[in-house]
N, C-alpha and C. Protein backbone atom coordinates (compact mmCIF):
# COMPACT_ATOMS: atom_id res chain seq x y z
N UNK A 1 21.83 6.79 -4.63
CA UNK A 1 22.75 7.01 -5.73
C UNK A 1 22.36 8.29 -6.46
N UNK A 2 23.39 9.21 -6.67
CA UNK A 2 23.14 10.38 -7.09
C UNK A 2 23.26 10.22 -8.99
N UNK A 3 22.27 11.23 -9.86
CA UNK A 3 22.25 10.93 -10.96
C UNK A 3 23.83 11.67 -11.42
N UNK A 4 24.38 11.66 -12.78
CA UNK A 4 25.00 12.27 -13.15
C UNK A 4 25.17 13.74 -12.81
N UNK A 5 24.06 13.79 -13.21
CA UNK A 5 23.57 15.69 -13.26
C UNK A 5 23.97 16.32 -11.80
N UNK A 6 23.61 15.49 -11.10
CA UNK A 6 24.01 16.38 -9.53
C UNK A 6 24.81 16.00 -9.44
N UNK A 7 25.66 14.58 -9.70
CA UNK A 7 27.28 14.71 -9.42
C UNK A 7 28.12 15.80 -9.98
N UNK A 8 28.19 16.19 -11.07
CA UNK A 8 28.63 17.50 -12.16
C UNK A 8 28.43 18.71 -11.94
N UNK A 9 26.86 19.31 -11.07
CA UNK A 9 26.64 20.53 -10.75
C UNK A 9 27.25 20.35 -9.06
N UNK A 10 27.60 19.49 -8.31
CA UNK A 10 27.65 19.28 -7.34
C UNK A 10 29.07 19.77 -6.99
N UNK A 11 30.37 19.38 -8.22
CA UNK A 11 31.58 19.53 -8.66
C UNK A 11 31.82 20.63 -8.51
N UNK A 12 30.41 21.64 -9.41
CA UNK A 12 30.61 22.98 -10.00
C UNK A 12 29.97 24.21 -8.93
N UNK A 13 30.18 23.47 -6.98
CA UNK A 13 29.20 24.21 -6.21
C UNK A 13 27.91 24.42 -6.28
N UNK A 14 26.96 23.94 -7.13
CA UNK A 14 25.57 23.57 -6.96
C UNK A 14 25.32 23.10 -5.52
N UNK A 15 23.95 23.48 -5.02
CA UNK A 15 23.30 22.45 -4.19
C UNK A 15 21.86 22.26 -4.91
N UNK A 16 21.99 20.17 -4.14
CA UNK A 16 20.51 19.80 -4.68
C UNK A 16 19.80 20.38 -3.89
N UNK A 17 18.42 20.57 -4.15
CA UNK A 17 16.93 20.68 -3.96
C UNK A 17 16.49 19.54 -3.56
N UNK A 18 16.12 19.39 -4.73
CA UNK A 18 15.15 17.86 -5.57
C UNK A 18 16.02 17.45 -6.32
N UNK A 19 16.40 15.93 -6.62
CA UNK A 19 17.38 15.35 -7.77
C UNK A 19 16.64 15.01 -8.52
N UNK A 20 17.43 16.48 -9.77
CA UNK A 20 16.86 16.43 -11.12
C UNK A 20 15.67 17.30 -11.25
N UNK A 21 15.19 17.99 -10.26
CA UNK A 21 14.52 19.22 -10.16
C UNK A 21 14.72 20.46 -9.93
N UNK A 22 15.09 21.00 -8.91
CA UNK A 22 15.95 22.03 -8.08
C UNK A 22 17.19 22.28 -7.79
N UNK A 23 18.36 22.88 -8.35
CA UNK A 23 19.38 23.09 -7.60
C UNK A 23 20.03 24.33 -8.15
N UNK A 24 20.81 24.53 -6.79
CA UNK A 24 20.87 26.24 -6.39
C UNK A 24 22.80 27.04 -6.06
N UNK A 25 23.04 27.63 -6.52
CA UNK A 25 24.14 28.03 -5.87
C UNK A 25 24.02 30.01 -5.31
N UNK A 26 24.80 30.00 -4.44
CA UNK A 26 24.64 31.20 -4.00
C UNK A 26 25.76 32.37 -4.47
N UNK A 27 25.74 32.83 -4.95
CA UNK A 27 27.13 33.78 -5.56
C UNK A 27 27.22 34.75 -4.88
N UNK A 28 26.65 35.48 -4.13
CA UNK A 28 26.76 36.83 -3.35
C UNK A 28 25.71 36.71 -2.25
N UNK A 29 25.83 37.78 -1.10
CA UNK A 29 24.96 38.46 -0.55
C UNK A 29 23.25 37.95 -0.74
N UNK A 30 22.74 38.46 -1.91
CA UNK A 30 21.54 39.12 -2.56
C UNK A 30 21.50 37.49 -3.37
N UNK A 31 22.33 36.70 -3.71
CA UNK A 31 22.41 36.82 -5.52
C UNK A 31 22.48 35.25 -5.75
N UNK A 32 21.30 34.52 -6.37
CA UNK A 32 21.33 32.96 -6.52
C UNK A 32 21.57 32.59 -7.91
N UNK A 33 22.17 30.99 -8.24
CA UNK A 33 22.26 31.01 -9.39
C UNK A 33 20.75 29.42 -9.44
N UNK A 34 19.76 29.79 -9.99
CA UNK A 34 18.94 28.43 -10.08
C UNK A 34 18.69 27.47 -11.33
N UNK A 35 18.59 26.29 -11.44
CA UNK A 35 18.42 25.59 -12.26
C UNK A 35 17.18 25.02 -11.77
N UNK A 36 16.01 24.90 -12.38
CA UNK A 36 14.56 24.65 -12.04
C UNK A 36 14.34 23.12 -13.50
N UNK A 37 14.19 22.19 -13.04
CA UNK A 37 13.82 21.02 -14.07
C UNK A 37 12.23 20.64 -14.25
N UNK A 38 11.72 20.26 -15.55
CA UNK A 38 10.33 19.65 -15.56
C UNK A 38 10.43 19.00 -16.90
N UNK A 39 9.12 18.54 -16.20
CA UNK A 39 9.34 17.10 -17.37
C UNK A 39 7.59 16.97 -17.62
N UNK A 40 7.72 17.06 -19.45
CA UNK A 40 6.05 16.90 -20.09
C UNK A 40 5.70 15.81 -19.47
N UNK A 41 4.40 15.31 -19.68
CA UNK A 41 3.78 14.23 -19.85
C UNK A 41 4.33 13.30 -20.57
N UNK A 42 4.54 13.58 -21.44
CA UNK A 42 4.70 12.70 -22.67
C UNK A 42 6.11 12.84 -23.01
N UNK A 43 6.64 12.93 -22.13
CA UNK A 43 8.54 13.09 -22.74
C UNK A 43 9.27 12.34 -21.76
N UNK A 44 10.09 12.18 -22.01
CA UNK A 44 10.80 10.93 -20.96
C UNK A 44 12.61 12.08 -20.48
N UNK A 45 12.67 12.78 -21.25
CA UNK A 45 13.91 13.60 -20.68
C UNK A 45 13.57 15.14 -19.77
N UNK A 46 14.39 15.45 -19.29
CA UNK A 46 13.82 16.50 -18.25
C UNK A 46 14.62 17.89 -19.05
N UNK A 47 13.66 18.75 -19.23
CA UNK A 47 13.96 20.00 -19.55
C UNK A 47 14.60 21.40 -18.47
N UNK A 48 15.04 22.15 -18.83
CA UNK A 48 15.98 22.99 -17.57
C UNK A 48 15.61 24.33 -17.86
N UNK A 49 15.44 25.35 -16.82
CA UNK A 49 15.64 26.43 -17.05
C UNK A 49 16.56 26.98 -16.10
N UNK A 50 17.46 27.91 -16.61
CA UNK A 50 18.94 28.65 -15.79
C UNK A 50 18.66 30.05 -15.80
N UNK A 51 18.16 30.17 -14.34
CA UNK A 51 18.26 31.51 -14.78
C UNK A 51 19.44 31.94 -12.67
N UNK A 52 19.29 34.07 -12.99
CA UNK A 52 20.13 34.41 -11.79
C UNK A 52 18.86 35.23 -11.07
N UNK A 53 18.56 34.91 -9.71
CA UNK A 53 17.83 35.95 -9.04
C UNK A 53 18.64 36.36 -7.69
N UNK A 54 18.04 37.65 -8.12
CA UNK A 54 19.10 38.51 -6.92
C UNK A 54 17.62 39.38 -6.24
N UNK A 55 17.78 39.13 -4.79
CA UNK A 55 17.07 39.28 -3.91
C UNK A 55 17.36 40.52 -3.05
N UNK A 56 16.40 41.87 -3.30
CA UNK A 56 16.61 42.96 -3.03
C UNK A 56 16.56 43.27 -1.33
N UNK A 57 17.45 43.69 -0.61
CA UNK A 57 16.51 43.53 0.59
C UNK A 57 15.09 44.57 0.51
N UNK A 58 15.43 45.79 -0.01
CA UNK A 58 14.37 46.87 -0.09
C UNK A 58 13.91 47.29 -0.99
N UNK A 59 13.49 46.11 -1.51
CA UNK A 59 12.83 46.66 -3.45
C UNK A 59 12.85 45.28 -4.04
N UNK A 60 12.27 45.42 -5.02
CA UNK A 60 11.42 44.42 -6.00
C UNK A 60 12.61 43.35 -6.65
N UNK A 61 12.52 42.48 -7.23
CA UNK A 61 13.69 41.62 -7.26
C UNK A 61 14.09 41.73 -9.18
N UNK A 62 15.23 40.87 -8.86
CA UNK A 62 15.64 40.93 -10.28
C UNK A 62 15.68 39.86 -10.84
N UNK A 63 15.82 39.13 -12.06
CA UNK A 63 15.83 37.91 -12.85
C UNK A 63 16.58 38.44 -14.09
N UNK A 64 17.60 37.65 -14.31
CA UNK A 64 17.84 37.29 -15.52
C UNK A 64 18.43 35.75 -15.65
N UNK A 65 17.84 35.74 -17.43
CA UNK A 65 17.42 34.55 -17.68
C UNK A 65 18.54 34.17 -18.58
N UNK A 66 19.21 33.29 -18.32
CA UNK A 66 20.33 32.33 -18.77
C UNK A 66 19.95 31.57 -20.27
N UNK A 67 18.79 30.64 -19.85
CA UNK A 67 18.30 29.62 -20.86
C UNK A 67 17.27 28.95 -20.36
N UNK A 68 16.35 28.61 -21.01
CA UNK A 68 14.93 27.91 -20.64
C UNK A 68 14.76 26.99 -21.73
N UNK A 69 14.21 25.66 -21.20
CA UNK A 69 14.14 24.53 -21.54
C UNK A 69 15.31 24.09 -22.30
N UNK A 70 16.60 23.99 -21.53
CA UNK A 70 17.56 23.59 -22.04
C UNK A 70 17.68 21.87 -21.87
N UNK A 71 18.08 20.70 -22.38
CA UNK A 71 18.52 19.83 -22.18
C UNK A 71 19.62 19.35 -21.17
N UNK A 72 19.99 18.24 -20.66
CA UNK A 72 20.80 18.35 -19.33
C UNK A 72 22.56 18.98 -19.67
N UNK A 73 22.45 18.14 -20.97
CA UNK A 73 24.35 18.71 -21.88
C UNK A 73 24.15 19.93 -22.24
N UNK A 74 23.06 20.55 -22.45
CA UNK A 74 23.06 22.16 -23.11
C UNK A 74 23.50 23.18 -21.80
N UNK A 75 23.34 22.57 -20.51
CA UNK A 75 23.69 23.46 -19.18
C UNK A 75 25.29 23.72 -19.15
């Protein structure tokens, strides 16, 4: 049974990874969109970071960063 979260990014062309950890969409060539999840010790909800990496073939890569430690509704 899939959680919410990957049913919704799943909708929105996501692919899972890990459910509720990893998931990925590809927008171009070069160019990913990732959602990376973790979760404290001591916290019971899973935190998100969104960011875009675009993968150079001949040179150093790029990142930009969407949002980090977002909540699952803040995505």
């Amino acid at each position: 049974m899939s959680s919410r979260l990957t049913e919704e990014l799943a909708a929105l062309g996501f692919l899972c990874g890990i459910e509720m950890i990893v998931y990925s969409q590809n927008t171009g060539a070069y160019t990913m969109l990732i959602i990376e999840g973790s979760r404290a010790k001591n916290e019971s909800l899973y935190r998100y970071d969104f960011y875009k990496q675009t993968f150079y073939p001949h040179g150093s890569n790029k990142v930009t960063v969407y949002g980090e430690k977002l909540t699952a509704p803040q995505l």
